[in-house]
C-alpha atoms as a PDB file:
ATOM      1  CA  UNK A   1     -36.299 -18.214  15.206  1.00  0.00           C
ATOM      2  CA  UNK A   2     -34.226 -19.292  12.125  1.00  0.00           C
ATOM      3  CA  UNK A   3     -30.788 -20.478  12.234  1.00  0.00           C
ATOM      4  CA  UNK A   4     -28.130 -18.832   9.356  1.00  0.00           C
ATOM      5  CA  UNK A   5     -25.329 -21.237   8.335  1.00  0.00           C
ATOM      6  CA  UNK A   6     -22.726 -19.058   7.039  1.00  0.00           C
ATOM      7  CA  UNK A   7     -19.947 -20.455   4.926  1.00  0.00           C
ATOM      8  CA  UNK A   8     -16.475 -19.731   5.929  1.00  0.00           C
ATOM      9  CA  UNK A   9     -15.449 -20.401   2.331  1.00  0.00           C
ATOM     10  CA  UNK A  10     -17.722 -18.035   0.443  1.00  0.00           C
ATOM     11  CA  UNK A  11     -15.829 -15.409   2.225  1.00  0.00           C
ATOM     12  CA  UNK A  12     -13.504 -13.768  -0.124  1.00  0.00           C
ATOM     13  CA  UNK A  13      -9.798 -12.972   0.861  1.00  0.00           C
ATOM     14  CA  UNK A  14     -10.626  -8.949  -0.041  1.00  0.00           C
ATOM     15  CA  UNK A  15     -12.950  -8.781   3.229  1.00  0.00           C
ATOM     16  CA  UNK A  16      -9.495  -9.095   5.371  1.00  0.00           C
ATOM     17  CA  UNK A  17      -8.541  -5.224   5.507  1.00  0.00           C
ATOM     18  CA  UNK A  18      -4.474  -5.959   5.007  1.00  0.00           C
ATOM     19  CA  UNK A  19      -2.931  -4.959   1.348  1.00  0.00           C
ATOM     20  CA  UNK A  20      -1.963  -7.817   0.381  1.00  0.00           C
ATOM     21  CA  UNK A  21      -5.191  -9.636   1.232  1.00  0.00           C
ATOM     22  CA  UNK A  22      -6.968  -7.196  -1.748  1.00  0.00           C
ATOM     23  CA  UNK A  23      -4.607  -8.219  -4.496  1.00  0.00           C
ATOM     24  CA  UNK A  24      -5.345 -10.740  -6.921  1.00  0.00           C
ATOM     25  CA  UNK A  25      -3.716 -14.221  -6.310  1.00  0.00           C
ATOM     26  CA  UNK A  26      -2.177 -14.612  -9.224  1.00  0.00           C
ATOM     27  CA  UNK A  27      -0.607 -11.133  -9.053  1.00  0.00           C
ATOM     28  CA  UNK A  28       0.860 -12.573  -5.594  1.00  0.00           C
ATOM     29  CA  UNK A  29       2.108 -15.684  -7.317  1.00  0.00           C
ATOM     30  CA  UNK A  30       3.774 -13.906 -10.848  1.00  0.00           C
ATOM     31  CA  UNK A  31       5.011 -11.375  -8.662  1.00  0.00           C
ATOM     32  CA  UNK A  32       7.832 -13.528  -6.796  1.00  0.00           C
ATOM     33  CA  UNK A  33       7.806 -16.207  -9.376  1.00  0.00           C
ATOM     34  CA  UNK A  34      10.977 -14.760 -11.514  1.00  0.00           C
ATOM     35  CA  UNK A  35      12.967 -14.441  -8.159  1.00  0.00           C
ATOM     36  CA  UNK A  36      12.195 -17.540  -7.136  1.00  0.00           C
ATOM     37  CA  UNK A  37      13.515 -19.371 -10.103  1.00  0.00           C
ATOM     38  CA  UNK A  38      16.907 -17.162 -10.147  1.00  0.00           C
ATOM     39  CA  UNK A  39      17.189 -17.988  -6.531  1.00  0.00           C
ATOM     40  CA  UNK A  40      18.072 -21.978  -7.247  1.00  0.00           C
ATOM     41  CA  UNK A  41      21.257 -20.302  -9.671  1.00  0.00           C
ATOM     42  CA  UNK A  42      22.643 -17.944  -7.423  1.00  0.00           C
ATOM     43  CA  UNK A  43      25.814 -18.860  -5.396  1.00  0.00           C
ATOM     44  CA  UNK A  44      26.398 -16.090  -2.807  1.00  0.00           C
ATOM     45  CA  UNK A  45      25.106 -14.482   0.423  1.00  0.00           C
ATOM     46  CA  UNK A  46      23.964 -11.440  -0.066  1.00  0.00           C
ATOM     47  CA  UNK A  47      21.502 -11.864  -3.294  1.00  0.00           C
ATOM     48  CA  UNK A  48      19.953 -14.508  -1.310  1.00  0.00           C
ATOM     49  CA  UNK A  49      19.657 -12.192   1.734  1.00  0.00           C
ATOM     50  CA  UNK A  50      18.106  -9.288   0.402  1.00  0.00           C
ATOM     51  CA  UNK A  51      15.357 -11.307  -1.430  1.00  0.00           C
ATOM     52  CA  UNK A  52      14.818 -12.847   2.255  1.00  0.00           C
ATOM     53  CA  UNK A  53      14.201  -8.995   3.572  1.00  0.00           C
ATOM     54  CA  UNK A  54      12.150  -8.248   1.251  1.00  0.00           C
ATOM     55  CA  UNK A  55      10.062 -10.879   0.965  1.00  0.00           C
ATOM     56  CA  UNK A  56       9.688 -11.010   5.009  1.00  0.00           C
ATOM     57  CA  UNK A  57       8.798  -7.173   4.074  1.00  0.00           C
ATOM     58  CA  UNK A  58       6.206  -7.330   2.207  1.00  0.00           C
ATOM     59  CA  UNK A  59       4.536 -10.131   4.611  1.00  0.00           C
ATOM     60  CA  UNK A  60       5.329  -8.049   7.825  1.00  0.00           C
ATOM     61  CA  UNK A  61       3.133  -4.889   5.950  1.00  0.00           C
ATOM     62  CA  UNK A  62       0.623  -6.670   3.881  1.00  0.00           C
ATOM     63  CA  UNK A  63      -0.090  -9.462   5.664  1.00  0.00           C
ATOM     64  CA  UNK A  64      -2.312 -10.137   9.012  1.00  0.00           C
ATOM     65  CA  UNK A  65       0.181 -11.313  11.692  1.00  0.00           C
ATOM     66  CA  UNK A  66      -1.011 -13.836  14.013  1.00  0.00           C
ATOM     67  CA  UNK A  67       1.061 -15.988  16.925  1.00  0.00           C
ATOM     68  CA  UNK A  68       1.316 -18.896  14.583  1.00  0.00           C
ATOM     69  CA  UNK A  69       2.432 -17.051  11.650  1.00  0.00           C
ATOM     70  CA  UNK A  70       5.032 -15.192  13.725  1.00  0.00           C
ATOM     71  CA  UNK A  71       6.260 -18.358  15.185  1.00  0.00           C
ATOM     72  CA  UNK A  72       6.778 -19.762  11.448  1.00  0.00           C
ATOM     73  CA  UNK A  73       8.836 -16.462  10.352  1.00  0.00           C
ATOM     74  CA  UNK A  74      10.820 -15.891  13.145  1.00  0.00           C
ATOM     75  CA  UNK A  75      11.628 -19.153  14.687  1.00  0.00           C
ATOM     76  CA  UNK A  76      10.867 -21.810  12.212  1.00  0.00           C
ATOM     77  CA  UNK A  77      12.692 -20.848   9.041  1.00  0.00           C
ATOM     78  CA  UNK A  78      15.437 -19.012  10.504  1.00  0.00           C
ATOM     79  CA  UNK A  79      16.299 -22.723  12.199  1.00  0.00           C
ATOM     80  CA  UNK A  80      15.762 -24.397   9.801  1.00  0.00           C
ATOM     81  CA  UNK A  81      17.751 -21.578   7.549  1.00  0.00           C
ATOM     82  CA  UNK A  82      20.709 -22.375  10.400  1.00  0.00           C
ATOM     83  CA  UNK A  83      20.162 -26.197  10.460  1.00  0.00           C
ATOM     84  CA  UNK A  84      20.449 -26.756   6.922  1.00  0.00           C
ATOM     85  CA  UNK A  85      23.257 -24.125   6.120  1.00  0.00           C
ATOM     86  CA  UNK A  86      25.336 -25.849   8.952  1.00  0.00           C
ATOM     87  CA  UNK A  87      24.390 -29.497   7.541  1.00  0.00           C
ATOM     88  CA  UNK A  88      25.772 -28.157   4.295  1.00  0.00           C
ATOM     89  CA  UNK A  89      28.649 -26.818   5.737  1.00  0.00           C
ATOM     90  CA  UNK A  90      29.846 -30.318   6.914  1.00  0.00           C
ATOM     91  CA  UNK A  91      29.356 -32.397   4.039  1.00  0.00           C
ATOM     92  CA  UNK A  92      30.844 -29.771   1.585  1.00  0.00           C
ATOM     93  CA  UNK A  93      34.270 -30.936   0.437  1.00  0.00           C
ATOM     94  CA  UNK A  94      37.164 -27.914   1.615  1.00  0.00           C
ATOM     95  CA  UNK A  95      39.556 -28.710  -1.292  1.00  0.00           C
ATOM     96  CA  UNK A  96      36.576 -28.023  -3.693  1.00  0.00           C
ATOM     97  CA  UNK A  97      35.913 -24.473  -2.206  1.00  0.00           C
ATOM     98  CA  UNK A  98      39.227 -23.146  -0.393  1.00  0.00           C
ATOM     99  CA  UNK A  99      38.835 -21.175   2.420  1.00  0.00           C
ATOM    100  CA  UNK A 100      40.957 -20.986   5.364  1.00  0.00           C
ATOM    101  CA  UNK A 101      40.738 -23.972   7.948  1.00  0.00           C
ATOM    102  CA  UNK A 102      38.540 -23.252  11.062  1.00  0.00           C
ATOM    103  CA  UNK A 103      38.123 -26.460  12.669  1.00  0.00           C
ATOM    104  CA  UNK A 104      40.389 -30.181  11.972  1.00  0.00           C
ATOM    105  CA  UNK A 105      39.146 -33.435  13.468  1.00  0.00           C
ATOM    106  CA  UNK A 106      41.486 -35.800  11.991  1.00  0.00           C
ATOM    107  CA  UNK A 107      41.481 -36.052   8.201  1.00  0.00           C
ATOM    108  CA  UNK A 108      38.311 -33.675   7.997  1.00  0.00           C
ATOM    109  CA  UNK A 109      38.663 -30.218   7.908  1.00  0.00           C
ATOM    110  CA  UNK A 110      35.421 -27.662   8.103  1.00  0.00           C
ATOM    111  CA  UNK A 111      36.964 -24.167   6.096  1.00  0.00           C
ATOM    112  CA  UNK A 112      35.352 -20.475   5.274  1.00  0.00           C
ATOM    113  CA  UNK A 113      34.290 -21.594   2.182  1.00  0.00           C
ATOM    114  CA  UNK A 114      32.628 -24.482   2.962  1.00  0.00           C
ATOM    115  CA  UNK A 115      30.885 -22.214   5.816  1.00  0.00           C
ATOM    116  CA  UNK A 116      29.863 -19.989   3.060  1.00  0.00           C
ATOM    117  CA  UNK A 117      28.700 -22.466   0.636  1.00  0.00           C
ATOM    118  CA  UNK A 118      26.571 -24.298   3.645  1.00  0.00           C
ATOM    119  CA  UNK A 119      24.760 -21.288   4.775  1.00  0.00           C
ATOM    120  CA  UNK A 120      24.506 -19.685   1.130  1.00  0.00           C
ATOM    121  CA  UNK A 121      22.344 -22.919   0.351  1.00  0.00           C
ATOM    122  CA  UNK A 122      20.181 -22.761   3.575  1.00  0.00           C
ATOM    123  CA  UNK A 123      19.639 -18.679   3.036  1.00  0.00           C
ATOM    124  CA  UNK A 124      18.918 -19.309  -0.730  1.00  0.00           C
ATOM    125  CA  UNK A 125      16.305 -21.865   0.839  1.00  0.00           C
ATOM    126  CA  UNK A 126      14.915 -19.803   3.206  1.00  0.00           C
ATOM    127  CA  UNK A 127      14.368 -16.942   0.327  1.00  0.00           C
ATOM    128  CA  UNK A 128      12.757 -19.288  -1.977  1.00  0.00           C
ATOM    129  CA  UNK A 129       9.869 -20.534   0.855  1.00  0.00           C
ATOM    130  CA  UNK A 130       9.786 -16.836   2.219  1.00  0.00           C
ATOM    131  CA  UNK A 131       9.284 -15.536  -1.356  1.00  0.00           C
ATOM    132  CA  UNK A 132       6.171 -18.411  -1.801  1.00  0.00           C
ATOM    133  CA  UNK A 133       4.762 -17.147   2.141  1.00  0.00           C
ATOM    134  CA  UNK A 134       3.647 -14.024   0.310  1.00  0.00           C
ATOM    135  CA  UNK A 135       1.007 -15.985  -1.656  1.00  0.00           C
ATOM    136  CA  UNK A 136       0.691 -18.803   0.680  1.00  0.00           C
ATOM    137  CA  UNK A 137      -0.456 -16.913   3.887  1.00  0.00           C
ATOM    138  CA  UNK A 138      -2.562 -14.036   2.547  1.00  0.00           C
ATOM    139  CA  UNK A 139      -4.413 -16.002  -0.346  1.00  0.00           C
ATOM    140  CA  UNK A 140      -7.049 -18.701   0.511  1.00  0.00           C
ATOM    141  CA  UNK A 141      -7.954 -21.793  -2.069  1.00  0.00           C
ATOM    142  CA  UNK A 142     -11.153 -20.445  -3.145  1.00  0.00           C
ATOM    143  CA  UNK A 143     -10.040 -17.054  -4.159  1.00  0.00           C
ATOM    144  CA  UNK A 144      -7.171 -18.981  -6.238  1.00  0.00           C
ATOM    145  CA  UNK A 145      -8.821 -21.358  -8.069  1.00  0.00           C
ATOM    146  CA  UNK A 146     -11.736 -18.162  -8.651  1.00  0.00           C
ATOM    147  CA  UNK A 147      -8.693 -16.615 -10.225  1.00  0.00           C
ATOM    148  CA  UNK A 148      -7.663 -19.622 -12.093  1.00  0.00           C
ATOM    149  CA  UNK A 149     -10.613 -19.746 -13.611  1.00  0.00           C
ATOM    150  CA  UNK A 150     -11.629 -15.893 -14.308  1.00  0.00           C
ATOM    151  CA  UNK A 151      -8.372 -14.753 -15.590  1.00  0.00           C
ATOM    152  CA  UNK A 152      -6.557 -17.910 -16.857  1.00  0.00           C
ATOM    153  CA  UNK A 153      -9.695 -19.774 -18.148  1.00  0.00           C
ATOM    154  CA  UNK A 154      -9.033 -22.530 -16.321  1.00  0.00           C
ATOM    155  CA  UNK A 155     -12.045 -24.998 -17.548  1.00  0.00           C
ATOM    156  CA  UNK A 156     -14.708 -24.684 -14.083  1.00  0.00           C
ATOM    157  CA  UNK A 157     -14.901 -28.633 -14.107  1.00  0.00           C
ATOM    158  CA  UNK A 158     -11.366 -28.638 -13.618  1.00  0.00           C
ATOM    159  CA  UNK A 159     -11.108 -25.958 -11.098  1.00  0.00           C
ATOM    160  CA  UNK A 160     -14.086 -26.108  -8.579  1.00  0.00           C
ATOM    161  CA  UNK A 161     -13.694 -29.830  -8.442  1.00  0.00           C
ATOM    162  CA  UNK A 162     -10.615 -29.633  -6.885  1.00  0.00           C
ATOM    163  CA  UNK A 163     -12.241 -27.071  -4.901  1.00  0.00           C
ATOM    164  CA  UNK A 164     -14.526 -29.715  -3.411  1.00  0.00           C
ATOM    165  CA  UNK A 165     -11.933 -31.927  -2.834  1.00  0.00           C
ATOM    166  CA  UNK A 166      -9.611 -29.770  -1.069  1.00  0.00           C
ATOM    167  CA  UNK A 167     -12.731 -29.109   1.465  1.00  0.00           C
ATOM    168  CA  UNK A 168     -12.822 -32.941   1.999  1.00  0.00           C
ATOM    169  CA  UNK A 169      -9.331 -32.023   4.096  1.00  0.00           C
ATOM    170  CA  UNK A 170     -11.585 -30.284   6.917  1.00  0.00           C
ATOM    171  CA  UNK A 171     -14.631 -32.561   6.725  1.00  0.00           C
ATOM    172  CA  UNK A 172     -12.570 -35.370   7.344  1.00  0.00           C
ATOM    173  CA  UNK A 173     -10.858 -33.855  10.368  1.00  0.00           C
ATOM    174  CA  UNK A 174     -14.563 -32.684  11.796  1.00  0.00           C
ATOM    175  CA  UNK A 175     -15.230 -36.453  11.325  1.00  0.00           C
ATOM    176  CA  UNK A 176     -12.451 -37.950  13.135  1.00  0.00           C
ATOM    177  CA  UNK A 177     -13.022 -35.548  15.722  1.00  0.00           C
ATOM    178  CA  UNK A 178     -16.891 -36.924  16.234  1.00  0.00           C
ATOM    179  CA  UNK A 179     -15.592 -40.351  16.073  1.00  0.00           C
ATOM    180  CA  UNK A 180     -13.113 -40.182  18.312  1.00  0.00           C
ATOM    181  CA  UNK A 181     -15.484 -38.201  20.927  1.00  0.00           C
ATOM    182  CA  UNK A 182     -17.979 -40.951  20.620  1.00  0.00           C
ATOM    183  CA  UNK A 183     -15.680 -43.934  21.295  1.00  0.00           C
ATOM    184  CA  UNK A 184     -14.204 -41.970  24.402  1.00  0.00           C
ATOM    185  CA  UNK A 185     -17.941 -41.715  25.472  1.00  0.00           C
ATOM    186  CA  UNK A 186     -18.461 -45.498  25.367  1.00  0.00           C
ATOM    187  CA  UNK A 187     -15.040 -46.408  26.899  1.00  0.00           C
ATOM    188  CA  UNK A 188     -13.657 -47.897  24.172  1.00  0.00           C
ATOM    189  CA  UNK A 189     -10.046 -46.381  24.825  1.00  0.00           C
ATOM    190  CA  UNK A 190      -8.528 -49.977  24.450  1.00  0.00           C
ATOM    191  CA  UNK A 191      -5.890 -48.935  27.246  1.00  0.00           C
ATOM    192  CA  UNK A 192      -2.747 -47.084  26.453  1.00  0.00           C
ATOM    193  CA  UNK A 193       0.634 -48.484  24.903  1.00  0.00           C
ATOM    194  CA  UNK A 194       1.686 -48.574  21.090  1.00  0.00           C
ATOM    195  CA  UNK A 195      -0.802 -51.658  20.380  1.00  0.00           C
ATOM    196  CA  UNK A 196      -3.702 -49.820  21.680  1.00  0.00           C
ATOM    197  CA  UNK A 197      -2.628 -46.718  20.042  1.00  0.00           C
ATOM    198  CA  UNK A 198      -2.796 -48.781  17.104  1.00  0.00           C
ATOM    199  CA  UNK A 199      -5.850 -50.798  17.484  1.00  0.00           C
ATOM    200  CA  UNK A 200      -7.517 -47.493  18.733  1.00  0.00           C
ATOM    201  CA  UNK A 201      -6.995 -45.436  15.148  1.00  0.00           C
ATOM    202  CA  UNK A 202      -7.950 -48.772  13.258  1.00  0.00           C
ATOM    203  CA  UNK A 203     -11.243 -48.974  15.111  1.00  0.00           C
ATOM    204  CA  UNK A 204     -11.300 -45.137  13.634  1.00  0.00           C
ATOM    205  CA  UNK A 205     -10.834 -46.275  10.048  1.00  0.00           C
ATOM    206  CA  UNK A 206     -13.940 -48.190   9.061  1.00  0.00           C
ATOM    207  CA  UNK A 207     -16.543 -45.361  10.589  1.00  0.00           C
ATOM    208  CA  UNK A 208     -14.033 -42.459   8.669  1.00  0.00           C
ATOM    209  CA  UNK A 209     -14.342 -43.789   5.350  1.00  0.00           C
ATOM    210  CA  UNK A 210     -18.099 -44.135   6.082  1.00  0.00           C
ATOM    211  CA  UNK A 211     -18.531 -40.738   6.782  1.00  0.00           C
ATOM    212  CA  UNK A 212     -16.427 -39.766   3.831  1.00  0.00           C
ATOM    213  CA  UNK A 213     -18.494 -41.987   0.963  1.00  0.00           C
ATOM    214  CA  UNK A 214     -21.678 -40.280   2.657  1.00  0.00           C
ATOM    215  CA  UNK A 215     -20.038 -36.576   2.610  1.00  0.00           C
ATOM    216  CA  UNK A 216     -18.601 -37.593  -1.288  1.00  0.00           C
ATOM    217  CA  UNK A 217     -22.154 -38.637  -2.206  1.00  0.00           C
ATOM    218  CA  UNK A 218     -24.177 -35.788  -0.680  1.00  0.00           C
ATOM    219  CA  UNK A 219     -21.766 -33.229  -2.512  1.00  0.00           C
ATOM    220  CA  UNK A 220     -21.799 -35.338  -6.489  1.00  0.00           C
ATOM    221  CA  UNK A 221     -25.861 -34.855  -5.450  1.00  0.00           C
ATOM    222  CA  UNK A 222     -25.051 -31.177  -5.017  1.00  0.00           C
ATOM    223  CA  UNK A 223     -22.916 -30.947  -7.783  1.00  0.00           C
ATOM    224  CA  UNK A 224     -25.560 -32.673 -10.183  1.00  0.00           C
ATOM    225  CA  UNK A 225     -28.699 -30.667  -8.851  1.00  0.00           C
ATOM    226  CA  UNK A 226     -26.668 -27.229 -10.166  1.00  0.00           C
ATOM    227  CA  UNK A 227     -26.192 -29.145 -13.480  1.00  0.00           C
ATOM    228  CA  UNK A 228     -22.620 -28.908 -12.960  1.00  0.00           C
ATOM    229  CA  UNK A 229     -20.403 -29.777 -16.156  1.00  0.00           C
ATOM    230  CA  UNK A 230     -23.600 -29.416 -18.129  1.00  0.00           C
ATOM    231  CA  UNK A 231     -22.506 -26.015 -19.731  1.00  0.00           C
ATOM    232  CA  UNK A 232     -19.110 -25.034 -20.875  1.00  0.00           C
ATOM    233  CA  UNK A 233     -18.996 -21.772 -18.423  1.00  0.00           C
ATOM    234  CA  UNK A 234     -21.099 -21.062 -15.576  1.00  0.00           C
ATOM    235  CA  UNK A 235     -21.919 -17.551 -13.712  1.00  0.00           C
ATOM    236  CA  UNK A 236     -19.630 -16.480 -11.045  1.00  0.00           C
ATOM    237  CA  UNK A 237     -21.178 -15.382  -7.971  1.00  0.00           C
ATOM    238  CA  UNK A 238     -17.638 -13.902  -6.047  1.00  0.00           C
ATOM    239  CA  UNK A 239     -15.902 -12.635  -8.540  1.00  0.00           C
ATOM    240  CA  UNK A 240     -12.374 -11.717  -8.072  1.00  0.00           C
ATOM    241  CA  UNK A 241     -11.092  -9.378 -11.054  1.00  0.00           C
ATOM    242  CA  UNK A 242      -7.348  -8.137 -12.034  1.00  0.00           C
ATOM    243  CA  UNK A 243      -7.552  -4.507 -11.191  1.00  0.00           C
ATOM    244  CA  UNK A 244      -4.457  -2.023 -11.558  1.00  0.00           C
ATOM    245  CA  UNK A 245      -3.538  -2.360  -8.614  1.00  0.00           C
ATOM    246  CA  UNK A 246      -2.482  -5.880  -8.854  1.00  0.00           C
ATOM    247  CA  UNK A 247      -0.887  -4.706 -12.100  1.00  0.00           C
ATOM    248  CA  UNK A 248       0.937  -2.245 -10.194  1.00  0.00           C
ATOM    249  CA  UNK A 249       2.292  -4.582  -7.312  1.00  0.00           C
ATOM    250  CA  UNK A 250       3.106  -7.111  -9.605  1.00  0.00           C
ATOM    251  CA  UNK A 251       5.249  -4.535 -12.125  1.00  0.00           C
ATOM    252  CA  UNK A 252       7.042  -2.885  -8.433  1.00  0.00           C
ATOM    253  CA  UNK A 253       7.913  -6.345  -7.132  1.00  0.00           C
ATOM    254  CA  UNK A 254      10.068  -7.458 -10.360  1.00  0.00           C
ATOM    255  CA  UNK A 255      11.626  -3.798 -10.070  1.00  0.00           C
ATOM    256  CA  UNK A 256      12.890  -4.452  -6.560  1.00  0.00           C
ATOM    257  CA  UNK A 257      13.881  -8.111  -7.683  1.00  0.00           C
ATOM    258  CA  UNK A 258      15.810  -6.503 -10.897  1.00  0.00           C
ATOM    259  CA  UNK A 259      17.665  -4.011  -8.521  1.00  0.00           C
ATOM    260  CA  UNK A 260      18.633  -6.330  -6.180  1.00  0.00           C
ATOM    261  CA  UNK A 261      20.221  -8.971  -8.672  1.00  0.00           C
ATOM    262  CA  UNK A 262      21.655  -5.730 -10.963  1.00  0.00           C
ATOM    263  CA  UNK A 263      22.861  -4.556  -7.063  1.00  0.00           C
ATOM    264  CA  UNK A 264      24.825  -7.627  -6.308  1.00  0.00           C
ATOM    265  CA  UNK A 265      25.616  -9.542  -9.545  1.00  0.00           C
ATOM    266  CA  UNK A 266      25.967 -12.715  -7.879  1.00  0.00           C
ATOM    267  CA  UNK A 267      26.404 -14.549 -11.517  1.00  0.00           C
ATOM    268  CA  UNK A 268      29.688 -12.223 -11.891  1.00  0.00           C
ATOM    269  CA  UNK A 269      32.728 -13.642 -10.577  1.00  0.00           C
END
């Protein structure tokens, strides 16, 4: 009997059946990209707003949903969408945006405007890290730096090293897991408190960076058996092309962005 190691990273993001998981990362990163960077200039609610529906949208239909990923869109940002506007809303100054007075505690004063000018920030926030979910949950790092370096000829040395080291992340956690298993085994908890807490993840430190000059050196072996950097381009076994489809979503998301800011002029006065 044979054992098969597969590789969770050779997997490419167009094996997940979803629609957004079949177009191109970059496509997913142009596409929000101009509302994104009109987002930190706008002042008012409802520009803001919209962007946030759509953007929630097109994750809700394209993307896989999962408990985790539903916690992050429907409790996590719209707290910290409510935390922040409401932070704002106290610091802002009233006399600087008018409004009529809602609350007085002595010589401060909370007003509509400054209301409006708290939670405008925290909504335009919320819009600008919804917008960047689109990308962020349905794209994986090897697809995107594949991308970077099919379509944007980004240079391969540049690209698929960073590859490897962004898959020192896991490795690292694997290795801290194994360590921390084995001292548990030999009884080597060191009791509980802050000190042993302490003393416990130094006694982790030495054996981690171990494991990770051993994991660095096995992979520069890798690299060099393949003759890596030894050619200006190399052949791409998953390729991950710019089809019109990607075209398409990218040319229908900056129509929807257009008609929202043409829809609510939030530059006009």
């Amino acid at each position: 009997m044979s054992a098969v190691t597969v590789d969770p990273w050779a997997r490419t993001d167009a094996a997940d059946g979803r629609p957004l998981a079949r177009v191109n990362p970059l496509a997913k990163l142009v596409a929000p990209l101009p509302a994104i960077v009109l987002l930190v200039f706008v002042r008012d609610l409802a520009t803001p707003l919209a962007f946030l529906v759509l953007a929630y949208a097109v994750v809700l239909v394209g993307a896989r949903i999962t408990g985790r990923i539903a916690l992050l869109l429907f409790v996590a940002l719209p707290v910290a969408a409510a935390v922040i506007g409401l932070s704002m809303s106290l610091w802002t100054d009233p006399a600087r945006v008018g409004g009529e007075a809602i609350a007085r505690i002595g010589g401060w004063t909370l007003s509509t405007g400054a209301l409006t000018v708290g939670f405008a920030t925290g909504l335009r926030l919320a819009a600008i890290v919804a917008l960047a979910l689109i990308a962020g949950l349905t794209t994986t790092g090897p697809d995107l730096v594949r991308a970077s370096v099919q379509q944007l000829r980004v240079p391969y040395r540049i690209g698929y090293t960073a590859l490897a080291a962004f898959r020192f992340v896991p490795r690292f956690g694997h290795e801290l897991d194994v360590i921390r298993q084995a001292h548990r085994v030999r009884g080597a908890n060191g009791g509980r408190g802050p000190l042993a807490a302490a003393a416990r993840w130094w006694g982790y430190l030495v054996p981690l960076l171990a494991g990770a000059i051993r994991h660095a050196e096995r992979v520069a072996l890798a690299m060099d058996a393949r003759a890596f950097g030894a050619h200006p381009d190399r052949t791409e076994r998953h390729l991950v092309p710019w089809r019109v489809r990607d075209t398409v979503f990218v040319i229908v998301f900056w129509a929807a962005s257009a008609g929202i800011l043409v829809a609510f002029l939030p530059w006009m006065p």
